[in-house]
PDB file of N, CA and C in Angstrom:
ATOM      1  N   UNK A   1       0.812  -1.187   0.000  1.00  0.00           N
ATOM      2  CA  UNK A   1       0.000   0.000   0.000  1.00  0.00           C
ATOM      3  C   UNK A   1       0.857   1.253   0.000  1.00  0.00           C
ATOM      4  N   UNK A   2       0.005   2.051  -0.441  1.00  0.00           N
ATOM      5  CA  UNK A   2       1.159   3.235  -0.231  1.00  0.00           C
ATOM      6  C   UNK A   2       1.174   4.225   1.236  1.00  0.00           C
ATOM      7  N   UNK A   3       2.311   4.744   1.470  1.00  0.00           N
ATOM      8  CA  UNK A   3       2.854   5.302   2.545  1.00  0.00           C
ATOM      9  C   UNK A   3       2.487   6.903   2.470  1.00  0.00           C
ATOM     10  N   UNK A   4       1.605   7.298   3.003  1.00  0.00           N
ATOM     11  CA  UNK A   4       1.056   8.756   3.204  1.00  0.00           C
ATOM     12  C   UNK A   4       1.759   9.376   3.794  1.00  0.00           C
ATOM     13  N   UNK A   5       2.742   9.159   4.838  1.00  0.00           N
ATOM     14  CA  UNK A   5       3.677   9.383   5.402  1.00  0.00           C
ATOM     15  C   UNK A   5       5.031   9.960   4.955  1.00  0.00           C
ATOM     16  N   UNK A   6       5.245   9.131   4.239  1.00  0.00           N
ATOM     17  CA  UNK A   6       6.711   9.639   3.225  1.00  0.00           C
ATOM     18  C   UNK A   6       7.165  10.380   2.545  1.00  0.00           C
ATOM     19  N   UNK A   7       5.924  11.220   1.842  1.00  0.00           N
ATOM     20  CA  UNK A   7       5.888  12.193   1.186  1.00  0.00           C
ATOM     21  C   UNK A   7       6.719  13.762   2.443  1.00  0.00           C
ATOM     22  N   UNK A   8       6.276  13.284   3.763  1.00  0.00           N
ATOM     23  CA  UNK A   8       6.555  14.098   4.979  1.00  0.00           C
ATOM     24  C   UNK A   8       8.009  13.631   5.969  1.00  0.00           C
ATOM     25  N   UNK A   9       8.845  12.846   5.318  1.00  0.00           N
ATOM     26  CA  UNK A   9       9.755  12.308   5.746  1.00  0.00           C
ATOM     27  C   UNK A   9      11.074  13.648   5.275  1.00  0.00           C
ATOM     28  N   UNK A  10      11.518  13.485   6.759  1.00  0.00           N
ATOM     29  CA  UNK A  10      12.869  14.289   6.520  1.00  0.00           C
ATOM     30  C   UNK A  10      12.392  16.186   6.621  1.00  0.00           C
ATOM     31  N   UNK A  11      10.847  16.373   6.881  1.00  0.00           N
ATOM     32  CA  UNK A  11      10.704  17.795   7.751  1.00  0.00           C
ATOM     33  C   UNK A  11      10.185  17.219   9.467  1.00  0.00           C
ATOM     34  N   UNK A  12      10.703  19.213   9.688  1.00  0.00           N
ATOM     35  CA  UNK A  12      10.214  19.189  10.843  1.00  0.00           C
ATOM     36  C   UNK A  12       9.246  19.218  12.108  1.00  0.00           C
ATOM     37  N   UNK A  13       8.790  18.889  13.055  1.00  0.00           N
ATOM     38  CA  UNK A  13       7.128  19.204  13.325  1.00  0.00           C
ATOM     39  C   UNK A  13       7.152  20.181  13.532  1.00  0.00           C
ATOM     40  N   UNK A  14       5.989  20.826  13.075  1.00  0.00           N
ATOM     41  CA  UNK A  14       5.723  22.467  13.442  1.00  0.00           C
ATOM     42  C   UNK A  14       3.927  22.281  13.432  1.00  0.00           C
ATOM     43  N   UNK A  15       3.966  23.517  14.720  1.00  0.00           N
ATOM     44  CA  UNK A  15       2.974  24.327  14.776  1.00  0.00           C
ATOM     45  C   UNK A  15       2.440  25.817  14.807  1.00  0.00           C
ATOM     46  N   UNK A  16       1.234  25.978  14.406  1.00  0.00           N
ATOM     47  CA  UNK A  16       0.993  27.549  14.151  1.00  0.00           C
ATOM     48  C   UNK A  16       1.998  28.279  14.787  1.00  0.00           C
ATOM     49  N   UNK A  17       2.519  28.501  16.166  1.00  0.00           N
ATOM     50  CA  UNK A  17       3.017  29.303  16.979  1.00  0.00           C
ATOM     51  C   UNK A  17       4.231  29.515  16.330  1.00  0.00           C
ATOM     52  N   UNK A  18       5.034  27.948  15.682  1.00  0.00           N
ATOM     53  CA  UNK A  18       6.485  27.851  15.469  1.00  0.00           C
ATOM     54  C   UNK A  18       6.254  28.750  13.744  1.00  0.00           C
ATOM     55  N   UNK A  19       5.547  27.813  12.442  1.00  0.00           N
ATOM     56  CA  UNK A  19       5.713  28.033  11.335  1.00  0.00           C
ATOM     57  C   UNK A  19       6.625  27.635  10.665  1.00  0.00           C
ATOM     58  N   UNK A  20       7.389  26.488  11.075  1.00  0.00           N
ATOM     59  CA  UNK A  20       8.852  26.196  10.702  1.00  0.00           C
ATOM     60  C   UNK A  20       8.682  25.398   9.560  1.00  0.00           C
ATOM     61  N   UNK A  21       7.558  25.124   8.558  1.00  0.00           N
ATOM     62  CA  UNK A  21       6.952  24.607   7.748  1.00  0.00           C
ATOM     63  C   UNK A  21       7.091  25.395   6.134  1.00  0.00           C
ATOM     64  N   UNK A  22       7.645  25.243   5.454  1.00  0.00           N
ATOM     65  CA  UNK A  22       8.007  25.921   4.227  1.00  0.00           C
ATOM     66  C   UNK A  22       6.393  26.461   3.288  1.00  0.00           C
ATOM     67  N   UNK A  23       5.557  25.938   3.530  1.00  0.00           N
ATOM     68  CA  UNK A  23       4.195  26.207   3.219  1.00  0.00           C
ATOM     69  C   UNK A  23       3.221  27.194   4.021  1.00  0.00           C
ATOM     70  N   UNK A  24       3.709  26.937   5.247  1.00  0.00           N
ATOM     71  CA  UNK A  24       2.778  27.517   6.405  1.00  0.00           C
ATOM     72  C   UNK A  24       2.028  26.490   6.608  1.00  0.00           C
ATOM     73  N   UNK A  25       1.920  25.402   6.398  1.00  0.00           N
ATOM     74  CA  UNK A  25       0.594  24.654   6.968  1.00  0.00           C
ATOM     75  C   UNK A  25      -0.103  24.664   8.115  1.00  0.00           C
ATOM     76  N   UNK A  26       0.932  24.484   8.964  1.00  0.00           N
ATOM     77  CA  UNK A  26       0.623  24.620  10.385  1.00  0.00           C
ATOM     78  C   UNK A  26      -0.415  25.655  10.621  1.00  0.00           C
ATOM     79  N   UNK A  27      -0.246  26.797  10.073  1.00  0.00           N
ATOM     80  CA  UNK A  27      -0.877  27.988   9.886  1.00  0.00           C
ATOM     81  C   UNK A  27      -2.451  27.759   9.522  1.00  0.00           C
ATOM     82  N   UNK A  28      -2.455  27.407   8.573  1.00  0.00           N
ATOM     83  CA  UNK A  28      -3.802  27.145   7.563  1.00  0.00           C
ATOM     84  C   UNK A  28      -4.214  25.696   8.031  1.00  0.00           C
ATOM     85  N   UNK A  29      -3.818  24.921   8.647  1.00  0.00           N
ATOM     86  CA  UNK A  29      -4.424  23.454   8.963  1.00  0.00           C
ATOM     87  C   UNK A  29      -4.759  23.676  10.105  1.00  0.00           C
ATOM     88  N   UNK A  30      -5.060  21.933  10.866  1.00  0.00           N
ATOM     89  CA  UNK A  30      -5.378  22.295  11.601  1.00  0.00           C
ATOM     90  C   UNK A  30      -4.405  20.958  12.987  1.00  0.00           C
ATOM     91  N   UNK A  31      -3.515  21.500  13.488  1.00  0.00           N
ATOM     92  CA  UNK A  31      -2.577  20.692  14.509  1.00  0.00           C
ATOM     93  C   UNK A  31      -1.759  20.437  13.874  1.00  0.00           C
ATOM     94  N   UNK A  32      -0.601  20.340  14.964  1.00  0.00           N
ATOM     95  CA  UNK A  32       0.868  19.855  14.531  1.00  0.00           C
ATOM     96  C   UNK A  32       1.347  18.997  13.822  1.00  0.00           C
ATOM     97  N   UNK A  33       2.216  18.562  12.841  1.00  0.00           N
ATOM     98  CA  UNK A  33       2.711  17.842  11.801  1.00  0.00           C
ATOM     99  C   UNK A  33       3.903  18.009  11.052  1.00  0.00           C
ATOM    100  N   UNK A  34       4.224  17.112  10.535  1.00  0.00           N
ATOM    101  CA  UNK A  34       5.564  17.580   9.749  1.00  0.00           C
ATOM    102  C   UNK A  34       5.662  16.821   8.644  1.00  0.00           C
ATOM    103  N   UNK A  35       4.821  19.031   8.343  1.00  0.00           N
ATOM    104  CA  UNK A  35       4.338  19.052   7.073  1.00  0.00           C
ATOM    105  C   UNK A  35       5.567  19.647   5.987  1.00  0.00           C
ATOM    106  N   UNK A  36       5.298  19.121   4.859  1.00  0.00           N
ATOM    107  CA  UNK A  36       5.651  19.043   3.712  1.00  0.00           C
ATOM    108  C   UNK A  36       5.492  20.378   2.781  1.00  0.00           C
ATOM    109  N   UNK A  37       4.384  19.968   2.173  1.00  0.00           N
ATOM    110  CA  UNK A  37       3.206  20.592   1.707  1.00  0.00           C
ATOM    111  C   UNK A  37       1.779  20.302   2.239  1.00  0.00           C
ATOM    112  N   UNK A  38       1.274  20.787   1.674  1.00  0.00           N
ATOM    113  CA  UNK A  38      -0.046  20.407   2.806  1.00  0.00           C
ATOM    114  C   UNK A  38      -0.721  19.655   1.724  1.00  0.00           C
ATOM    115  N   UNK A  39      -0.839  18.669   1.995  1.00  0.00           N
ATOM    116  CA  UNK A  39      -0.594  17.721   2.628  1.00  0.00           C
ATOM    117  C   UNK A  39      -1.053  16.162   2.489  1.00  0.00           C
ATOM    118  N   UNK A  40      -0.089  15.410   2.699  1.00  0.00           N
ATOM    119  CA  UNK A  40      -0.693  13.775   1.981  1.00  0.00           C
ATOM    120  C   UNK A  40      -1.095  13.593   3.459  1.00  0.00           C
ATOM    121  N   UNK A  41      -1.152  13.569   4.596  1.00  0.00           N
ATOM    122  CA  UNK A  41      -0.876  12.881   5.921  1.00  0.00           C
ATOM    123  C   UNK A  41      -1.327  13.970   7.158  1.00  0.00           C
ATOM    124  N   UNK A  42      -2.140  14.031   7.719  1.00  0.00           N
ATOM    125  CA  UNK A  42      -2.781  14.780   8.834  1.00  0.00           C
ATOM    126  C   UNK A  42      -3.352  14.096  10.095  1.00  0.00           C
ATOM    127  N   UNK A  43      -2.418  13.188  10.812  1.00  0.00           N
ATOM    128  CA  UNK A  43      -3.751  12.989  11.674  1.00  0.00           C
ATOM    129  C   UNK A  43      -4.048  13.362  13.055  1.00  0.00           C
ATOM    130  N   UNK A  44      -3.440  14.466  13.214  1.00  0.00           N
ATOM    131  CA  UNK A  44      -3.483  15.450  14.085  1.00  0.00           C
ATOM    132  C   UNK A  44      -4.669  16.737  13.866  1.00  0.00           C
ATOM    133  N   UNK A  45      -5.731  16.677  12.629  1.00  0.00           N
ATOM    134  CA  UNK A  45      -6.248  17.601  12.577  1.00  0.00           C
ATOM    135  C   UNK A  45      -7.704  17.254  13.012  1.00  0.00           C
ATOM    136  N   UNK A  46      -8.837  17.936  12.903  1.00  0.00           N
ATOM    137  CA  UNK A  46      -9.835  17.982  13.934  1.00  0.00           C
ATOM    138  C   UNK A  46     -10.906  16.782  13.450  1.00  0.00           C
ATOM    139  N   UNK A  47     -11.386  16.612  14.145  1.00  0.00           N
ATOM    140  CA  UNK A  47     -12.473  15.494  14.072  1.00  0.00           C
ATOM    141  C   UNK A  47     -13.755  16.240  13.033  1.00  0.00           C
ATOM    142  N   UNK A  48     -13.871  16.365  12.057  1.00  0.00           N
ATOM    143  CA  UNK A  48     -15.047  16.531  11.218  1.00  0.00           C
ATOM    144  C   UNK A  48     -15.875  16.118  10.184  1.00  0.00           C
ATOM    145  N   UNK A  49     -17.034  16.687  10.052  1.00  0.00           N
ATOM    146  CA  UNK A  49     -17.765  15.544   8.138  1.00  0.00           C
ATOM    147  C   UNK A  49     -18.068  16.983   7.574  1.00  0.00           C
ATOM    148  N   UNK A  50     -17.930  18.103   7.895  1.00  0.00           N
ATOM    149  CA  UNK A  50     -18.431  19.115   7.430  1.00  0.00           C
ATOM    150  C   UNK A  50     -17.626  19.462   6.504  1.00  0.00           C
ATOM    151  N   UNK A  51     -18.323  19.867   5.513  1.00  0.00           N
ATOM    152  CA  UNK A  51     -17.351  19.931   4.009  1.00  0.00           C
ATOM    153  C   UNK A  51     -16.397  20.646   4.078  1.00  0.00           C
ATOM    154  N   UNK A  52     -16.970  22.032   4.222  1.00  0.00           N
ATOM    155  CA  UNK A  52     -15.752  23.332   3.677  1.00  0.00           C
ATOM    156  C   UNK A  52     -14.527  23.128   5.014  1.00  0.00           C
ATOM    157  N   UNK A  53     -14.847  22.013   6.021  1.00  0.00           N
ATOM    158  CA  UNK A  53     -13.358  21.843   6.802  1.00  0.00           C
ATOM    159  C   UNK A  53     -13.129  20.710   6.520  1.00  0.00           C
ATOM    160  N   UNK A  54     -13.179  20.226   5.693  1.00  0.00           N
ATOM    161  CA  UNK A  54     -12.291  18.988   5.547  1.00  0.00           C
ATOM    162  C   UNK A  54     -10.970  18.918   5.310  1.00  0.00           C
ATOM    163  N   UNK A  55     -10.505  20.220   5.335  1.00  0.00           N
ATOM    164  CA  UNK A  55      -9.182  20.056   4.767  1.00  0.00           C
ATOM    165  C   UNK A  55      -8.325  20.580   6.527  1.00  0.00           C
ATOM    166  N   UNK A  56      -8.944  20.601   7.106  1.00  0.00           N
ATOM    167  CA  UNK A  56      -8.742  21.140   8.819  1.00  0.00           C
ATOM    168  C   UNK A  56      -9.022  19.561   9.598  1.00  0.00           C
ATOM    169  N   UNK A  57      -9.454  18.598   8.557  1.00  0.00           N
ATOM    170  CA  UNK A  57      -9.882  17.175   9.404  1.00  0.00           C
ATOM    171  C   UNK A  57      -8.431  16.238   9.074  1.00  0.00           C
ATOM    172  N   UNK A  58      -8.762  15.122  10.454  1.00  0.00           N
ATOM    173  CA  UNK A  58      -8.137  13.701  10.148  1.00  0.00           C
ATOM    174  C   UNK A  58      -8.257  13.440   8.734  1.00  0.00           C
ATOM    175  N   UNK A  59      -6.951  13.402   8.120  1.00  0.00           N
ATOM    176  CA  UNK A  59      -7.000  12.665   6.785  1.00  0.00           C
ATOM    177  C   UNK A  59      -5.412  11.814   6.378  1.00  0.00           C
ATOM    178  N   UNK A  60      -5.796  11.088   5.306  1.00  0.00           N
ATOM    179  CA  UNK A  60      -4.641  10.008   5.022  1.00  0.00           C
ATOM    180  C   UNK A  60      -4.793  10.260   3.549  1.00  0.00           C
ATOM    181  N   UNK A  61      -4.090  10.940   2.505  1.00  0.00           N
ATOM    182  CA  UNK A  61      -4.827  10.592   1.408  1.00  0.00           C
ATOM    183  C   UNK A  61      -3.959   9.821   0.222  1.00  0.00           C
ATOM    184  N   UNK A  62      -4.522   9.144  -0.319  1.00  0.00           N
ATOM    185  CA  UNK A  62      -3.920   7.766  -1.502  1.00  0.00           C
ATOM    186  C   UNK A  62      -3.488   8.098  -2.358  1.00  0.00           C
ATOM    187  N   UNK A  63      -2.301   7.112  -2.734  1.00  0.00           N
ATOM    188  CA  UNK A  63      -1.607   8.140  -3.860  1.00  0.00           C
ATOM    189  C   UNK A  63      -2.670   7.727  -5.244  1.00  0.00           C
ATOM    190  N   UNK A  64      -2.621   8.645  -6.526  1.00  0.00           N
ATOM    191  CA  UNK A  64      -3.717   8.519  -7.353  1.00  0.00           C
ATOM    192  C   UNK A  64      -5.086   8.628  -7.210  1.00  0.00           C
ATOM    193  N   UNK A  65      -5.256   8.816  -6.437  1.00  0.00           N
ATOM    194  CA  UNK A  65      -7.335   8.340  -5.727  1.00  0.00           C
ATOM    195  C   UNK A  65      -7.600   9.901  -5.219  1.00  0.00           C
ATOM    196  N   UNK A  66      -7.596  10.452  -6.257  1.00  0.00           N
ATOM    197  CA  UNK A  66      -8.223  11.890  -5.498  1.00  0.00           C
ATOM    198  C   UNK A  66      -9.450  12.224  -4.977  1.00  0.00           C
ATOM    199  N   UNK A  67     -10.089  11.208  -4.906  1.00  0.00           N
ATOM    200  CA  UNK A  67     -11.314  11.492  -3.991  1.00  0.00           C
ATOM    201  C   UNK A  67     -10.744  11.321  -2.393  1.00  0.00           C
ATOM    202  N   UNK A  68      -9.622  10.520  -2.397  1.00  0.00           N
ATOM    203  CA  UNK A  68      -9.181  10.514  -0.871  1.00  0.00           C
ATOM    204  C   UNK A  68      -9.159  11.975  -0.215  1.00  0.00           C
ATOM    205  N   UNK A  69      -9.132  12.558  -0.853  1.00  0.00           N
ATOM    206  CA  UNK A  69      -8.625  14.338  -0.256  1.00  0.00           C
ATOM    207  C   UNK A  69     -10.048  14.974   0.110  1.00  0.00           C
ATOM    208  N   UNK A  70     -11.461  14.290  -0.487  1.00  0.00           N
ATOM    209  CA  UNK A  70     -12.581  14.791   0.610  1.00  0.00           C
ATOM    210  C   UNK A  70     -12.975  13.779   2.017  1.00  0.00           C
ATOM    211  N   UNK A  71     -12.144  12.505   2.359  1.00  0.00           N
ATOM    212  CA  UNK A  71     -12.152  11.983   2.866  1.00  0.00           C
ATOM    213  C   UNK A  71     -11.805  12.210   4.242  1.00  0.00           C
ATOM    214  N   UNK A  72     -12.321  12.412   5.367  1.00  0.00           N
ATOM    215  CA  UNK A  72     -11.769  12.380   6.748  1.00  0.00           C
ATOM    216  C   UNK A  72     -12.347  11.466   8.169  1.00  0.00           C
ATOM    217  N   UNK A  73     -11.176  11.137   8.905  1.00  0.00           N
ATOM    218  CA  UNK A  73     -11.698  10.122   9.752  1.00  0.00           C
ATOM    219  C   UNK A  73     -11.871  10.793  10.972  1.00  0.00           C
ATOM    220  N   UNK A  74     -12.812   9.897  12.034  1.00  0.00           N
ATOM    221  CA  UNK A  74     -13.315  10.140  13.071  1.00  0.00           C
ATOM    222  C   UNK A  74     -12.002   9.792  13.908  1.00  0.00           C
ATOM    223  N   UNK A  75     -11.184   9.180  13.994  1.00  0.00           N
ATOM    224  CA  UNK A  75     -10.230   8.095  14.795  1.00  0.00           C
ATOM    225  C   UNK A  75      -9.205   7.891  14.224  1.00  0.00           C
ATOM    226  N   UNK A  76      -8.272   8.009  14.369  1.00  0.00           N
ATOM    227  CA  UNK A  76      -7.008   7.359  14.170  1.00  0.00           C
ATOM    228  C   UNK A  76      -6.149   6.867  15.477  1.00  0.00           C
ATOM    229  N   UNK A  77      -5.288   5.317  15.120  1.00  0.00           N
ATOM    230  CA  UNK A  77      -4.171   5.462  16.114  1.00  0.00           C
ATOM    231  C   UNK A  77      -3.114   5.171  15.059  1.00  0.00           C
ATOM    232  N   UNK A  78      -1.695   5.974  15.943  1.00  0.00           N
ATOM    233  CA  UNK A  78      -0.208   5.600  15.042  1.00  0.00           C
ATOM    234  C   UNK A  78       0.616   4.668  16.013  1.00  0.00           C
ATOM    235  N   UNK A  79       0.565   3.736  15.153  1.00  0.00           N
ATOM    236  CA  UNK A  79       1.829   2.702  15.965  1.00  0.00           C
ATOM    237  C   UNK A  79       3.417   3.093  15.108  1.00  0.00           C
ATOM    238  N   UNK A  80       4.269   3.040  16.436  1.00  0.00           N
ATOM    239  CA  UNK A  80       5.644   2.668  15.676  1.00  0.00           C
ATOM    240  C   UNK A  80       6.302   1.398  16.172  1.00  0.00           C
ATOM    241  N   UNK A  81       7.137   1.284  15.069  1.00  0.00           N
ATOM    242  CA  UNK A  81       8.064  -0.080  14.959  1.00  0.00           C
ATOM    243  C   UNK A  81       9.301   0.485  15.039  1.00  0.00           C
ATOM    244  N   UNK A  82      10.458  -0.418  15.660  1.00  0.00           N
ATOM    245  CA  UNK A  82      11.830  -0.185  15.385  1.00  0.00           C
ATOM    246  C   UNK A  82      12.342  -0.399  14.064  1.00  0.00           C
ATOM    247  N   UNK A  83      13.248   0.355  13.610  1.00  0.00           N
ATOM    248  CA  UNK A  83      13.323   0.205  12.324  1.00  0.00           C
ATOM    249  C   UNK A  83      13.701  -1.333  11.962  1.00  0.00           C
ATOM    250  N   UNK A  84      14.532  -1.704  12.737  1.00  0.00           N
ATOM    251  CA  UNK A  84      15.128  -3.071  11.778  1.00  0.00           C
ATOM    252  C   UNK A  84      13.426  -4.233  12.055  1.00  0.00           C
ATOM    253  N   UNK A  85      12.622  -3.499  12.302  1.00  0.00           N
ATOM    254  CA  UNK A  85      11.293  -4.930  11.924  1.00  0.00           C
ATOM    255  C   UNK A  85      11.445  -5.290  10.726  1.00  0.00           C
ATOM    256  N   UNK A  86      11.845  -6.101  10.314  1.00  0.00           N
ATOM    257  CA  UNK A  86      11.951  -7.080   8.637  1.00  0.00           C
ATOM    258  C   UNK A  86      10.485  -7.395   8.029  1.00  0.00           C
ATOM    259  N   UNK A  87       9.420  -6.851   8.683  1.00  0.00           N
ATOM    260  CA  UNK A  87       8.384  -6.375   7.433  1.00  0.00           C
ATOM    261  C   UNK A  87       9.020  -5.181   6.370  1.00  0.00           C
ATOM    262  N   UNK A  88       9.130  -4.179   7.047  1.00  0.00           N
ATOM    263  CA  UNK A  88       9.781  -3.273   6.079  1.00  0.00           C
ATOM    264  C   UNK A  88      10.674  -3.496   5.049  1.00  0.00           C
ATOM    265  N   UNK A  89      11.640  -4.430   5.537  1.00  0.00           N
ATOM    266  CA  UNK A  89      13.053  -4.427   4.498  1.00  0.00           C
ATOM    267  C   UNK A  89      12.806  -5.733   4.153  1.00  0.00           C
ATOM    268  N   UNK A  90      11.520  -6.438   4.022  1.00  0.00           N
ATOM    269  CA  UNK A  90      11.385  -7.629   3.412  1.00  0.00           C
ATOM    270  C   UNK A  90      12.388  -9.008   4.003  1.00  0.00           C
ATOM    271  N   UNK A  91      13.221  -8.484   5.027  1.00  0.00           N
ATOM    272  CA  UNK A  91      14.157  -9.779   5.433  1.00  0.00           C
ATOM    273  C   UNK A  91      13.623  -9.772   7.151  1.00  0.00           C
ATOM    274  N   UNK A  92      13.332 -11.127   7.924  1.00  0.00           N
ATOM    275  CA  UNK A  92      13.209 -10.983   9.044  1.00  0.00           C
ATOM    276  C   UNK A  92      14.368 -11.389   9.671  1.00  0.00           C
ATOM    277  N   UNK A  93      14.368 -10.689  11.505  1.00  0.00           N
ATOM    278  CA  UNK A  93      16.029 -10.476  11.765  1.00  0.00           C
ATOM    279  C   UNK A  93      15.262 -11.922  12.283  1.00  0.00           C
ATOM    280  N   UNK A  94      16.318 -13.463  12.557  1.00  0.00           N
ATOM    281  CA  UNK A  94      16.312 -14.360  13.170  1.00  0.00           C
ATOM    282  C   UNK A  94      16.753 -14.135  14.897  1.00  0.00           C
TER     283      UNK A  94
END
């Protein structure tokens, strides 16, 4: 599947207060992230179904599938893994 995430790999987190975001997102969205551009990956932003904020909501959006971008969730959780988990790199450590 694809990684919504990655597109946001290698900036820093910022929020409104900071702006350390080359776009401003922080600014114009809605909660902290480390944002890119604004944005494949949000799930720090507000719980909504109301249209004209959807772009202020939980979202994940798919690469190609542009309907993902009116899409927003009620819930999210983020798990992390240590990097060497061998799902990622296709080899498991024994």
């Amino acid at each position: 599947g694809y990684d919504a995430l990655s597109a946001h790999n290698g900036f820093v987190f910022s929020v409104k207060k900071g702006l350390t975001d080359r776009d401003k997102c922080s600014g114009s969205l809605s909660g902290g992230w480390w944002f890119n551009t604004c944005n494949e990956a949000n799930l720090n932003g507000r719980k909504s179904s109301i249209s004209p904020t959807k772009a202020l909501g939980i979202t994940w959006h798919i690469k190609y599938n542009y309907e993902s971008y009116y899409y927003t969730y009620h819930k999210v959780e983020m798990q992390i893994r240590d990097a060497d988990f061998g799902f990622c790199t296709g080899s498991l450590k024994s």
